[in-house]
PDB file of N, CA and C in Angstrom:
ATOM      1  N   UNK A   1       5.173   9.825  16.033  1.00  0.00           N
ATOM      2  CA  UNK A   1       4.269   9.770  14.913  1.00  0.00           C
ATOM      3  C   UNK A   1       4.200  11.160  14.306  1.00  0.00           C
ATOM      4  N   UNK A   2       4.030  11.330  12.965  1.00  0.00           N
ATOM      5  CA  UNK A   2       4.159  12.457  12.436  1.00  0.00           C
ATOM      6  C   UNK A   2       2.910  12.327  11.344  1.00  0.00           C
ATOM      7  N   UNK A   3       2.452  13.584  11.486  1.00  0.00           N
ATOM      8  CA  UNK A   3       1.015  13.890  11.601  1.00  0.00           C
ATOM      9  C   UNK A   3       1.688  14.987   9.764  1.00  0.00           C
ATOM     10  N   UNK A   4       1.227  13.912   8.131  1.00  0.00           N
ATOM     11  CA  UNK A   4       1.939  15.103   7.346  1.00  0.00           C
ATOM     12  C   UNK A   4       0.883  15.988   7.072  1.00  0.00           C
ATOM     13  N   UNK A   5      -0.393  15.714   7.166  1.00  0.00           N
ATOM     14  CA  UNK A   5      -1.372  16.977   7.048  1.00  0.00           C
ATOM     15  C   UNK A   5      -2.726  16.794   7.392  1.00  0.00           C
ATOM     16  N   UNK A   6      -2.661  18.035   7.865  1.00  0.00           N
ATOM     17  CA  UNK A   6      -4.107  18.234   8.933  1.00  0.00           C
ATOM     18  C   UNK A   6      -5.018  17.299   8.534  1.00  0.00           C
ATOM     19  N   UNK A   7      -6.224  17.074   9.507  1.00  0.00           N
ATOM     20  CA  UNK A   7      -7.141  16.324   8.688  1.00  0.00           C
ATOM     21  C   UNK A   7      -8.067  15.459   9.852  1.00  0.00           C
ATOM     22  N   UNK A   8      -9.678  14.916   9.724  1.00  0.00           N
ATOM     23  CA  UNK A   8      -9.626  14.343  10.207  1.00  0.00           C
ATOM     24  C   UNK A   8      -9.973  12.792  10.059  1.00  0.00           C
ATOM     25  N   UNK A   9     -10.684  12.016  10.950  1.00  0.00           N
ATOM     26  CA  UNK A   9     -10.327  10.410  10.719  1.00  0.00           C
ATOM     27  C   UNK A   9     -11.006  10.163   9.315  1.00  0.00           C
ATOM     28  N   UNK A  10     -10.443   9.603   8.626  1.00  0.00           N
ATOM     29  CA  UNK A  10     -10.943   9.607   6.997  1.00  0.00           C
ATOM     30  C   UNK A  10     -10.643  10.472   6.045  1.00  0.00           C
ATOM     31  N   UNK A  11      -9.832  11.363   6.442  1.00  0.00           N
ATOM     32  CA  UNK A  11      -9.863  12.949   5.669  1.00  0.00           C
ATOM     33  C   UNK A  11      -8.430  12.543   4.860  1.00  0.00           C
ATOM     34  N   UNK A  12      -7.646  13.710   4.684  1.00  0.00           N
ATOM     35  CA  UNK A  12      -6.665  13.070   3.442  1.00  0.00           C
ATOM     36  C   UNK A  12      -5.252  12.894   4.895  1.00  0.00           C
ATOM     37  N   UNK A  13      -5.047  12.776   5.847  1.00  0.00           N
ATOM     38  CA  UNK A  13      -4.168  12.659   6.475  1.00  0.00           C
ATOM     39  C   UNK A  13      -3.628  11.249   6.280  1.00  0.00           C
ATOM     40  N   UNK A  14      -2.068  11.765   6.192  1.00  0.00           N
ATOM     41  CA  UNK A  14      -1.269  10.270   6.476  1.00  0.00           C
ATOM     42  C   UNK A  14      -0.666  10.482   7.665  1.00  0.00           C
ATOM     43  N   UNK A  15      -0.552   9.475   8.061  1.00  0.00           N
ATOM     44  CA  UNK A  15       0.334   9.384  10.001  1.00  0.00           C
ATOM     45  C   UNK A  15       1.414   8.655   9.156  1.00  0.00           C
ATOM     46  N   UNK A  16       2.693   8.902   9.559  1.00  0.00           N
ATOM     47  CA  UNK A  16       4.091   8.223   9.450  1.00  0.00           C
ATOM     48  C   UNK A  16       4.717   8.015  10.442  1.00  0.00           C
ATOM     49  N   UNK A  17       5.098   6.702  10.965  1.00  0.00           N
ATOM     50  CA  UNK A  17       6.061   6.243  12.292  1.00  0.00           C
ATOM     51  C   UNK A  17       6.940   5.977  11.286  1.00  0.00           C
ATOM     52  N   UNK A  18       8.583   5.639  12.254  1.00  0.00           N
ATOM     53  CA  UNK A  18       9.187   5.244  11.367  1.00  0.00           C
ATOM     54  C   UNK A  18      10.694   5.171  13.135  1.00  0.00           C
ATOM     55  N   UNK A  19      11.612   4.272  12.768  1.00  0.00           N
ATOM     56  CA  UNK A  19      12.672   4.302  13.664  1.00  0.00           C
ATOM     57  C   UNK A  19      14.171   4.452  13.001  1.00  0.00           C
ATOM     58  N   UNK A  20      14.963   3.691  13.165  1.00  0.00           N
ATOM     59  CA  UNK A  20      16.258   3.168  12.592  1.00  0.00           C
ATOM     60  C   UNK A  20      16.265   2.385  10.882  1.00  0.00           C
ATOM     61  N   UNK A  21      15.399   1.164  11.640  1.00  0.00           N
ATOM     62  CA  UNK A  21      14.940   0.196  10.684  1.00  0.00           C
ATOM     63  C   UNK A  21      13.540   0.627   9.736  1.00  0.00           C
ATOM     64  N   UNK A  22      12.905   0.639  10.421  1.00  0.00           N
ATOM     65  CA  UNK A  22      11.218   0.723   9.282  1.00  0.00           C
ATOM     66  C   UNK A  22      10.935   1.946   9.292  1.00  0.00           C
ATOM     67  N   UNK A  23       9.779   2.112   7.998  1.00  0.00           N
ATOM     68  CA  UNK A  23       8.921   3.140   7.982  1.00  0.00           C
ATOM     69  C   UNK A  23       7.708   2.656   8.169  1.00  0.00           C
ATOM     70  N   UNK A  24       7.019   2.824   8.581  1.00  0.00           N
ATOM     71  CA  UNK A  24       5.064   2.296   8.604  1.00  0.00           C
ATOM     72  C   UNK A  24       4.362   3.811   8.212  1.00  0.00           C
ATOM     73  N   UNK A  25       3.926   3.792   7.102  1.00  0.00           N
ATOM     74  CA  UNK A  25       2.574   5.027   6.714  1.00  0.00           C
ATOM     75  C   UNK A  25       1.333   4.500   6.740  1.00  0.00           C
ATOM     76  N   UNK A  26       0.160   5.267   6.983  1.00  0.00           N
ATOM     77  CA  UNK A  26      -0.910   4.963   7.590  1.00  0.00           C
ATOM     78  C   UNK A  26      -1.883   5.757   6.248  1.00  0.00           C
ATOM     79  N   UNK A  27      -2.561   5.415   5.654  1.00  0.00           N
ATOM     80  CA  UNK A  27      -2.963   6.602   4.301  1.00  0.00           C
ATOM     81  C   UNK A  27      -4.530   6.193   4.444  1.00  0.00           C
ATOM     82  N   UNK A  28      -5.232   7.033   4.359  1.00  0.00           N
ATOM     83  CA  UNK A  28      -6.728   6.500   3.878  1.00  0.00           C
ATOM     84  C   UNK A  28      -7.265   5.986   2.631  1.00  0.00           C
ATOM     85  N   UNK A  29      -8.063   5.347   2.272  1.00  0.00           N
ATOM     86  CA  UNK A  29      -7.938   5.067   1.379  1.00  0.00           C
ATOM     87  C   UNK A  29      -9.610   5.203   0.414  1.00  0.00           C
ATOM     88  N   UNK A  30     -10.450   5.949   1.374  1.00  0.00           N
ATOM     89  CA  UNK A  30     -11.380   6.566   1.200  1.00  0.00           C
ATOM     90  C   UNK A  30     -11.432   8.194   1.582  1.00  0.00           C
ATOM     91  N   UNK A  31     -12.157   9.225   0.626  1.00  0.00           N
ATOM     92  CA  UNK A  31     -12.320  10.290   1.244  1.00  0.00           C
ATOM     93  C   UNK A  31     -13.572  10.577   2.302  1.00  0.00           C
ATOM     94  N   UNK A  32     -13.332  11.517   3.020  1.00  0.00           N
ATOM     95  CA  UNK A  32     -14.047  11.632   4.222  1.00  0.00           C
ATOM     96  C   UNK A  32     -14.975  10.559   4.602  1.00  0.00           C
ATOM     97  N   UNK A  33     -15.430  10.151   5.683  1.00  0.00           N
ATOM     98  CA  UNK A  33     -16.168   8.856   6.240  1.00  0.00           C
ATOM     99  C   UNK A  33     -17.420   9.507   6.761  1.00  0.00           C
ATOM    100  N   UNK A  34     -17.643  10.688   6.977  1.00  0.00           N
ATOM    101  CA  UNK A  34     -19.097  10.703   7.875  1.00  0.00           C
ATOM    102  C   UNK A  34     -20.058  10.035   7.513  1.00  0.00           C
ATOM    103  N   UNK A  35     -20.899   9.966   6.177  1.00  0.00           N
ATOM    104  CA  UNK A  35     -21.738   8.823   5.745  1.00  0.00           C
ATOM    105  C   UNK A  35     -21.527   7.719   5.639  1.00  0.00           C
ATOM    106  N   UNK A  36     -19.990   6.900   5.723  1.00  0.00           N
ATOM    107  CA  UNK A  36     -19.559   5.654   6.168  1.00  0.00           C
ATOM    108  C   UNK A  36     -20.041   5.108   7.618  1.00  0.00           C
ATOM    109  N   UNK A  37     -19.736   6.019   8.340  1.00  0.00           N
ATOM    110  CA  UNK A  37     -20.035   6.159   9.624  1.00  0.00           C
ATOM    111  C   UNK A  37     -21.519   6.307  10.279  1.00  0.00           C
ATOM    112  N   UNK A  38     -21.597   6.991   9.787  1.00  0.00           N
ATOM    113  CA  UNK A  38     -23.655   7.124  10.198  1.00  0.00           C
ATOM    114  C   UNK A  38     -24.308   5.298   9.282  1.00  0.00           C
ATOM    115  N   UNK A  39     -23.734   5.269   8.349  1.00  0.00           N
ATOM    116  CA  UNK A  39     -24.434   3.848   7.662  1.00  0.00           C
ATOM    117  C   UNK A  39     -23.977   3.032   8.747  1.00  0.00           C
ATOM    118  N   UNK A  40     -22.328   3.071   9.325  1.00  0.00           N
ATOM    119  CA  UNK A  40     -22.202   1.663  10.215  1.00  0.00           C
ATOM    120  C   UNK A  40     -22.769   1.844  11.216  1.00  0.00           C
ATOM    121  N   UNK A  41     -23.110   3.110  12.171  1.00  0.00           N
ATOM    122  CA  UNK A  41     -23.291   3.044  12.999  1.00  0.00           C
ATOM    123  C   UNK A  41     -25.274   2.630  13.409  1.00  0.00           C
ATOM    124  N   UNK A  42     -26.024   2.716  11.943  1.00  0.00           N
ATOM    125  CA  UNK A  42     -27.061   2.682  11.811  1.00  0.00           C
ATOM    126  C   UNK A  42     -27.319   0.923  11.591  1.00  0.00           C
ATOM    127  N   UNK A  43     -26.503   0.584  10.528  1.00  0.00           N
ATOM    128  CA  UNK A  43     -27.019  -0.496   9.893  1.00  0.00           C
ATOM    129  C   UNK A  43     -26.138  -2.061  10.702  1.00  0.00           C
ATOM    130  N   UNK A  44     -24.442  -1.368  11.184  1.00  0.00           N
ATOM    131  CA  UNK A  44     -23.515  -2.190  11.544  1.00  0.00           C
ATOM    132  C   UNK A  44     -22.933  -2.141  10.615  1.00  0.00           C
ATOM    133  N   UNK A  45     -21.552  -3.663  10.466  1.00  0.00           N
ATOM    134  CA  UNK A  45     -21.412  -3.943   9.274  1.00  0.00           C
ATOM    135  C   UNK A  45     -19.636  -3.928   9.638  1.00  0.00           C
ATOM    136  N   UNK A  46     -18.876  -3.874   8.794  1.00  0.00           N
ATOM    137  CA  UNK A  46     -17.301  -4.216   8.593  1.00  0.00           C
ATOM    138  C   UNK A  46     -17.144  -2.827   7.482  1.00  0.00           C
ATOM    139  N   UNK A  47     -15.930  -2.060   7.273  1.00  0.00           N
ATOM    140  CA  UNK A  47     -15.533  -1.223   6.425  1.00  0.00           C
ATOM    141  C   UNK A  47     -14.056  -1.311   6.671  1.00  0.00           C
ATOM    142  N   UNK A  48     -13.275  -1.140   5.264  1.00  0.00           N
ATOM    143  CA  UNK A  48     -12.104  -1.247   5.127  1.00  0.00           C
ATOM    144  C   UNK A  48     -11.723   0.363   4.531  1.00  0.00           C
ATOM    145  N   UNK A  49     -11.365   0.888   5.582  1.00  0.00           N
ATOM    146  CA  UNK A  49     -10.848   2.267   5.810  1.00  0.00           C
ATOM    147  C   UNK A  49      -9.424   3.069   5.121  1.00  0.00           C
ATOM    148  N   UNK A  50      -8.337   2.734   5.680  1.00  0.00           N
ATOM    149  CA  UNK A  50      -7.060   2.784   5.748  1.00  0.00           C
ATOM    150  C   UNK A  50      -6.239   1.711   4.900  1.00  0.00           C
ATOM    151  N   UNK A  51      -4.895   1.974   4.221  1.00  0.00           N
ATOM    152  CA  UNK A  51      -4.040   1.129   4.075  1.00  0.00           C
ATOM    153  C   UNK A  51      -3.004   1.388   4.720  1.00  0.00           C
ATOM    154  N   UNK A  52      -2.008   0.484   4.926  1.00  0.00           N
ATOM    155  CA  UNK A  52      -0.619   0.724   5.306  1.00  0.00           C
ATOM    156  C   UNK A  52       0.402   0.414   4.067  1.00  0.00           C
ATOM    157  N   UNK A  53       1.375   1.170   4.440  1.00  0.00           N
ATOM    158  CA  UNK A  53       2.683   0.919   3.984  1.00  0.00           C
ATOM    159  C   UNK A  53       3.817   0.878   4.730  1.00  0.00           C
ATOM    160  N   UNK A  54       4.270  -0.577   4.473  1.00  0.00           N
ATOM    161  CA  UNK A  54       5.992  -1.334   5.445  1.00  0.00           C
ATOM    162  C   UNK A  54       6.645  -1.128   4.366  1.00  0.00           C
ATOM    163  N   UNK A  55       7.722  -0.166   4.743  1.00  0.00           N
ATOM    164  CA  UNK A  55       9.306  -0.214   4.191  1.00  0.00           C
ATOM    165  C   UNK A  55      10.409  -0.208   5.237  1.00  0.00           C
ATOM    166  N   UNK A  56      11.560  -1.055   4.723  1.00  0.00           N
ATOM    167  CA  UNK A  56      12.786  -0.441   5.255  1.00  0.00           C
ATOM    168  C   UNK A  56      13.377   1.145   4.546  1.00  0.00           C
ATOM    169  N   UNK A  57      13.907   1.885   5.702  1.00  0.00           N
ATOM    170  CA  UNK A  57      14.309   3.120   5.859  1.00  0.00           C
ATOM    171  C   UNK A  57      15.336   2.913   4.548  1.00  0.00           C
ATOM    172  N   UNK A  58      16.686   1.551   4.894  1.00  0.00           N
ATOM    173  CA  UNK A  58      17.587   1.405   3.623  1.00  0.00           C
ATOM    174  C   UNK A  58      16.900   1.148   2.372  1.00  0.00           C
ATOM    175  N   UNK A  59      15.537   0.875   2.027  1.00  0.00           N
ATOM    176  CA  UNK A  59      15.018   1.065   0.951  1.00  0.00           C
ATOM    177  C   UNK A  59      15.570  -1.065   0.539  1.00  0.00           C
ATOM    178  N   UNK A  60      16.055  -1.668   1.599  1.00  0.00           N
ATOM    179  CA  UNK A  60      16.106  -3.146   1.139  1.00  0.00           C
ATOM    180  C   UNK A  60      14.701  -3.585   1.635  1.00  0.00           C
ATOM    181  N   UNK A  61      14.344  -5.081   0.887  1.00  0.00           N
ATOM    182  CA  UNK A  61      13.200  -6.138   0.832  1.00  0.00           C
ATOM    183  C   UNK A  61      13.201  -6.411   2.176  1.00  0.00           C
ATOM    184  N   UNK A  62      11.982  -6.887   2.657  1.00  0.00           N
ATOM    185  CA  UNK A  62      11.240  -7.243   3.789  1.00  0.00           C
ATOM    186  C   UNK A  62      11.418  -9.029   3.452  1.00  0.00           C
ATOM    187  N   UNK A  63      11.891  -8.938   4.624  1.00  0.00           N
ATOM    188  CA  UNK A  63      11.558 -11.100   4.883  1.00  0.00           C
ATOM    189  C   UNK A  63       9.707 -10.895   5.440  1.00  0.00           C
ATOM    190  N   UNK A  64       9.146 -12.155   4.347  1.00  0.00           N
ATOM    191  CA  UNK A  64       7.774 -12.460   4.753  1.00  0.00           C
ATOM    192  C   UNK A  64       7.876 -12.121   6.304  1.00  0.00           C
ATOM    193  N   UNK A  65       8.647 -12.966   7.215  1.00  0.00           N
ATOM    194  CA  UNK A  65       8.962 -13.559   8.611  1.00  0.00           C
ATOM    195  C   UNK A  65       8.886 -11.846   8.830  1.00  0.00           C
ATOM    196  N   UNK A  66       9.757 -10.991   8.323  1.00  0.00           N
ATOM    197  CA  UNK A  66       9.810  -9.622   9.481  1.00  0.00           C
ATOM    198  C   UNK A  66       8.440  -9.010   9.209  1.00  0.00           C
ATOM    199  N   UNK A  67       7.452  -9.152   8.103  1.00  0.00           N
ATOM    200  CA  UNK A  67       6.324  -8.490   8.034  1.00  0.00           C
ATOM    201  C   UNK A  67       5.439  -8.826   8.527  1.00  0.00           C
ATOM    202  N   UNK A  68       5.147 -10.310   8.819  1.00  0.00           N
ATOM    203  CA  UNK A  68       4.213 -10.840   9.848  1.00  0.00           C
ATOM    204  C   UNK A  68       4.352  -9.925  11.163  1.00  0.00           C
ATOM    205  N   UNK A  69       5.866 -10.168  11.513  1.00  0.00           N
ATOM    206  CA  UNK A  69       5.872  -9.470  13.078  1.00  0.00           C
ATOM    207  C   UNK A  69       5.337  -8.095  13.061  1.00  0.00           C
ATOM    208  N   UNK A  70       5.537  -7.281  12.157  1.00  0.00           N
ATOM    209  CA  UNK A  70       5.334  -5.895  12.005  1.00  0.00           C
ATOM    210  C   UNK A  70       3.832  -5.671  12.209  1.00  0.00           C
ATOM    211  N   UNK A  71       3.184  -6.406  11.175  1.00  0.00           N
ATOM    212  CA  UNK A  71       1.829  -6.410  10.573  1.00  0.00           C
ATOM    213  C   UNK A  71       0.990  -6.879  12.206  1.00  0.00           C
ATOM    214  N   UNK A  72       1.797  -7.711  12.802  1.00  0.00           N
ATOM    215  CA  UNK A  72       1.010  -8.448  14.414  1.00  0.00           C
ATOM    216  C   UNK A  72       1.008  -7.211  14.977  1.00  0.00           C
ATOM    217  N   UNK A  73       2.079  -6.494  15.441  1.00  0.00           N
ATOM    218  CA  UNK A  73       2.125  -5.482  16.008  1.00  0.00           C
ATOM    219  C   UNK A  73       1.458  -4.305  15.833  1.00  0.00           C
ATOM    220  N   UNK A  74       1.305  -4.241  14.831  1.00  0.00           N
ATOM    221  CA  UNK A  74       0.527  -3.122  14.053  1.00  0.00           C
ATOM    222  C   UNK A  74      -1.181  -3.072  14.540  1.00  0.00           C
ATOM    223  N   UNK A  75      -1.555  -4.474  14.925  1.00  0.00           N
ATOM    224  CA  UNK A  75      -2.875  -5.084  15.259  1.00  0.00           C
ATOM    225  C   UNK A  75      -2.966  -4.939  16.388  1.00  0.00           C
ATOM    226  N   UNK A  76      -1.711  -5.085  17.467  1.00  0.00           N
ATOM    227  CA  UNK A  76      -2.111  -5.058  19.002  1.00  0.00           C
ATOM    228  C   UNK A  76      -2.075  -3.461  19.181  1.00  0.00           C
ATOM    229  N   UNK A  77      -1.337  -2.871  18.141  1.00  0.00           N
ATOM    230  CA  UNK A  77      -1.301  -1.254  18.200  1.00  0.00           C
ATOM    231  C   UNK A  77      -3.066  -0.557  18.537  1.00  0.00           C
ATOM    232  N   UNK A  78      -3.361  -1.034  17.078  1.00  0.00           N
ATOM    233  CA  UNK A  78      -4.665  -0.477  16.685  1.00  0.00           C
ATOM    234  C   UNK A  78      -5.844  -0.525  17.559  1.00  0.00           C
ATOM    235  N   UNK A  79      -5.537  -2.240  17.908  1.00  0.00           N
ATOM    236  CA  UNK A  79      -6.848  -2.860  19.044  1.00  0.00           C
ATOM    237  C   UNK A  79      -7.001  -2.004  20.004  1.00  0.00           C
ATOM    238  N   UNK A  80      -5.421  -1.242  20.624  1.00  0.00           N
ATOM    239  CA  UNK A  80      -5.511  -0.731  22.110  1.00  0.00           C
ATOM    240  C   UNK A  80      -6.119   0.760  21.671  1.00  0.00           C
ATOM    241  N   UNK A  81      -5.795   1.356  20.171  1.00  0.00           N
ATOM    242  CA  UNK A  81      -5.931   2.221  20.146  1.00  0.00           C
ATOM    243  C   UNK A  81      -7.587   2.486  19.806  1.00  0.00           C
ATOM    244  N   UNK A  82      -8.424   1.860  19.254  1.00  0.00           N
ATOM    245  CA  UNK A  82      -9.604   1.576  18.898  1.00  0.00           C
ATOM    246  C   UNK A  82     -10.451   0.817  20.083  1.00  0.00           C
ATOM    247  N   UNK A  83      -9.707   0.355  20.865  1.00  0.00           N
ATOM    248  CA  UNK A  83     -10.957  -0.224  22.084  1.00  0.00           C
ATOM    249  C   UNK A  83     -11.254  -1.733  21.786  1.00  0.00           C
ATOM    250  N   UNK A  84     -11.571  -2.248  20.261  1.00  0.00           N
ATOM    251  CA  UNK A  84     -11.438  -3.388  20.092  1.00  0.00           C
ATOM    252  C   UNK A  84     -10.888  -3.948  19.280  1.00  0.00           C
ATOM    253  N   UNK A  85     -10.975  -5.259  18.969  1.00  0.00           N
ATOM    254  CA  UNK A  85      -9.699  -6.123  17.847  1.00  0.00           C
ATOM    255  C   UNK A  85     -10.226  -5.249  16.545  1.00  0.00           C
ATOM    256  N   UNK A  86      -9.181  -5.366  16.162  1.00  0.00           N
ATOM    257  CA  UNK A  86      -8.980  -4.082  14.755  1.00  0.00           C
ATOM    258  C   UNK A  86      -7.426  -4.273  14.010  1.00  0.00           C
ATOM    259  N   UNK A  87      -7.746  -5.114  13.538  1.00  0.00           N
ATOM    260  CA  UNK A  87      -6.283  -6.277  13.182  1.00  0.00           C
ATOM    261  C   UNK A  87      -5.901  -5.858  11.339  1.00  0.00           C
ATOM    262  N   UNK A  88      -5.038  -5.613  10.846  1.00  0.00           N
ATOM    263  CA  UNK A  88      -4.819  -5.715   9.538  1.00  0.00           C
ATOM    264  C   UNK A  88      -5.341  -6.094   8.648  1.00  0.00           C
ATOM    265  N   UNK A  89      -5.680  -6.302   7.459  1.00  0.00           N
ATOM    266  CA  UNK A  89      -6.703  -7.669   7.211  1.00  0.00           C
ATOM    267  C   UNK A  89      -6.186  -7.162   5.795  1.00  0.00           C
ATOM    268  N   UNK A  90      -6.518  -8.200   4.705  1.00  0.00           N
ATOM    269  CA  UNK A  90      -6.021  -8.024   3.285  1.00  0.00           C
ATOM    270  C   UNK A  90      -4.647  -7.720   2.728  1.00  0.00           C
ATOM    271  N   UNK A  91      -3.720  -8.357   3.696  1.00  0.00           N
ATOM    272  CA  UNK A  91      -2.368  -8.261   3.217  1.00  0.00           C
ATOM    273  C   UNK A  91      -1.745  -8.562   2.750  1.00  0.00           C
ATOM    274  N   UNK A  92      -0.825  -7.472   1.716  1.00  0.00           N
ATOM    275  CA  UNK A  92       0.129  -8.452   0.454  1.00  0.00           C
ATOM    276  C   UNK A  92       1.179  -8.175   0.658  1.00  0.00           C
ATOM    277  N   UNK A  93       2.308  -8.334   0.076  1.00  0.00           N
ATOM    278  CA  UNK A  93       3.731  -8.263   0.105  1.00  0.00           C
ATOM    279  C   UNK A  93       3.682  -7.594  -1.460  1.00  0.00           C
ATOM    280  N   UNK A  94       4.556  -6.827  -1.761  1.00  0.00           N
ATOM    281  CA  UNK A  94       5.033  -6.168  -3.155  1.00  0.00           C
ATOM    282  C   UNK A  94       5.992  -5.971  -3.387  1.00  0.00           C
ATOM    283  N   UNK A  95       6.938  -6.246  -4.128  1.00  0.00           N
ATOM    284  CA  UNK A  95       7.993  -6.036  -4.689  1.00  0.00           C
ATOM    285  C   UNK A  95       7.928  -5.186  -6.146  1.00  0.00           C
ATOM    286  N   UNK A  96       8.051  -3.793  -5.870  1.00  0.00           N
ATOM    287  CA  UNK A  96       7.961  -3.029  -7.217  1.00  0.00           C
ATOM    288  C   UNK A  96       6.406  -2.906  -7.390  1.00  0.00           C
ATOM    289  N   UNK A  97       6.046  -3.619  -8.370  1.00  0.00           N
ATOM    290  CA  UNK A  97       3.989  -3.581  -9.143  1.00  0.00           C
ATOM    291  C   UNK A  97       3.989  -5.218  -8.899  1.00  0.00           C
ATOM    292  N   UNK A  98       4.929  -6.111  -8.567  1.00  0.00           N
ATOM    293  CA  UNK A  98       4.302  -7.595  -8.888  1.00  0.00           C
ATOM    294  C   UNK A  98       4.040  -7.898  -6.800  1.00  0.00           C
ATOM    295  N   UNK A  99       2.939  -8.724  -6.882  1.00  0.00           N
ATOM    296  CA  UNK A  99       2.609  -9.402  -5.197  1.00  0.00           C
ATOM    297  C   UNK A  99       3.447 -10.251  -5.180  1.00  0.00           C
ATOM    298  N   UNK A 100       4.153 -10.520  -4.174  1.00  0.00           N
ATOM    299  CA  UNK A 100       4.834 -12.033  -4.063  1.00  0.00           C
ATOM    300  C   UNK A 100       4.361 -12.907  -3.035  1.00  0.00           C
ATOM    301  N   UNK A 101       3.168 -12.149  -2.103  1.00  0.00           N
ATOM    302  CA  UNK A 101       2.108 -12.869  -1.145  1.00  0.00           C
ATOM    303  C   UNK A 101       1.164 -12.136  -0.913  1.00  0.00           C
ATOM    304  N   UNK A 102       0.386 -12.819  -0.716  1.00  0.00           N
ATOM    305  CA  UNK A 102      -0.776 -12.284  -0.461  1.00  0.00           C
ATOM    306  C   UNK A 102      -1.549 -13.658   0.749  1.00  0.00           C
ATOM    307  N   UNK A 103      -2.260 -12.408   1.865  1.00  0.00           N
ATOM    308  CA  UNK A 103      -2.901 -13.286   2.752  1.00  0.00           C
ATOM    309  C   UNK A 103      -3.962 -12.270   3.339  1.00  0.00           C
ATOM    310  N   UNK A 104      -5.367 -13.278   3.009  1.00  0.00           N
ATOM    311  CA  UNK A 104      -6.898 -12.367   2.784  1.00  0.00           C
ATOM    312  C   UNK A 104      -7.530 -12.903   4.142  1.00  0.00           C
ATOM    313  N   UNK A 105      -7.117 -13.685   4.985  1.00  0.00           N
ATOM    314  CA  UNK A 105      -7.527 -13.420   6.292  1.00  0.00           C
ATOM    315  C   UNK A 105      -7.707 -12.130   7.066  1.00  0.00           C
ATOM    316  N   UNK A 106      -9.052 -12.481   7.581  1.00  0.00           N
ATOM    317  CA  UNK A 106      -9.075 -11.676   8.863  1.00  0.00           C
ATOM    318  C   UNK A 106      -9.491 -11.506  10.236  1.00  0.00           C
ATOM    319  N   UNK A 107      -8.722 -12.049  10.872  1.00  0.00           N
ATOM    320  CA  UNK A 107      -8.413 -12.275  12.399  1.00  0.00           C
ATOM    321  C   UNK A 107      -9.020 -11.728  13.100  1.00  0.00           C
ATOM    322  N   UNK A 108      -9.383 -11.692  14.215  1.00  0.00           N
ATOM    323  CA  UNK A 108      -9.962 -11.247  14.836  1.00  0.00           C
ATOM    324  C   UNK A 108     -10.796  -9.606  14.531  1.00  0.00           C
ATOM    325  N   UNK A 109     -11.227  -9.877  13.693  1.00  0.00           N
ATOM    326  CA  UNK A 109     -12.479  -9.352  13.382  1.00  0.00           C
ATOM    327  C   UNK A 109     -13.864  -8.899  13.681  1.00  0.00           C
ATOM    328  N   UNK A 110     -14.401  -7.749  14.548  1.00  0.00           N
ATOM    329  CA  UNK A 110     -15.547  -7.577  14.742  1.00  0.00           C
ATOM    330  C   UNK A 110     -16.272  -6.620  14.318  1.00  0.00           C
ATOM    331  N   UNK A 111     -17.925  -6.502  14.424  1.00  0.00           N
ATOM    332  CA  UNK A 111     -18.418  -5.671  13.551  1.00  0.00           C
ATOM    333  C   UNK A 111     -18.278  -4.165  14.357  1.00  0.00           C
ATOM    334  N   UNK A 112     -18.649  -2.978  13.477  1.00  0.00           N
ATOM    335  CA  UNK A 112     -18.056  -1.903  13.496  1.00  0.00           C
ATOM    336  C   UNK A 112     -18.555  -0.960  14.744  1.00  0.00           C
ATOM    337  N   UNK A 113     -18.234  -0.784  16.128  1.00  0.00           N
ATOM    338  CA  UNK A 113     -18.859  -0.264  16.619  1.00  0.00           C
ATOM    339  C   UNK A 113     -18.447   0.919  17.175  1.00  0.00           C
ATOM    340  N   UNK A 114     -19.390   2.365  17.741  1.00  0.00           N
ATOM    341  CA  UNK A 114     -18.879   3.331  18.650  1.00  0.00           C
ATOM    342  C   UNK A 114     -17.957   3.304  19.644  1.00  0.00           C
ATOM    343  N   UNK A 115     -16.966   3.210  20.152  1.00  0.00           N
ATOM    344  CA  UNK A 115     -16.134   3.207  21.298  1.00  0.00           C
ATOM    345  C   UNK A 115     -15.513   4.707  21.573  1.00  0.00           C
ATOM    346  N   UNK A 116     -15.845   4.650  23.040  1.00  0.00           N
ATOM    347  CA  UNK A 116     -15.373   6.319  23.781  1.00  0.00           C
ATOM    348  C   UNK A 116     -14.013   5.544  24.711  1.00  0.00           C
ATOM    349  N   UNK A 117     -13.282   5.385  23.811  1.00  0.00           N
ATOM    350  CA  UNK A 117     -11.735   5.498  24.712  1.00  0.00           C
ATOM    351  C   UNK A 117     -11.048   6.774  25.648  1.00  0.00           C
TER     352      UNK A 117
END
């Protein structure tokens, strides 16, 4: 994982994995969270933090079928890394500026809590 600039959780950092085949970027999509955070941790609640971005490295289209798997994985990633289910949620497919899917489920889903991993 490559860490492109300092920062912390909420701050302007992107994390980039990436292998042979894919790239996965990790971007925030809010600036800094501490008052996100003091509200959830006060009131509860759900917050949508982060986006991702799936590409192939060759810069070719994603089969729906390979982004599901990615996007699953991406969820058992997070869960272990967060302590609890913490699954993807609001995902589209893009080709260029047009969606060619979109799926607004969200799976295993719980409300927002402290965890000391």
């Amino acid at each position: 994982m490559e860490d492109e600039e300092a920062g912390s959780f909420g701050g302007t950092s992107t994390a980039s994995m990436h292998d042979d085949v894919w790239r996965v970027e990790l971007f925030p999509l809010i600036s800094g969270t501490g008052q996100l955070l003091e509200e959830l941790q006060h009131e509860g609640g759900y917050a949508v933090t982060h986006g991702i971005s799936i590409s192939r490295v060759d810069g070719a289209l994603i089969t729906f079928e390979a982004s599901i798997k990615i996007i699953e994985a991406l969820g058992f990633f997070f869960t272990f890394v967060r302590g609890i289910p913490c699954v993807p949620t609001l995902v589209h497919g893009v080709t260029g500026e047009e969606a060619r899917w979109v799926n607004l489920g969200a799976p295993q889903t719980e409300r927002w809590s402290m965890t000391y991993n």
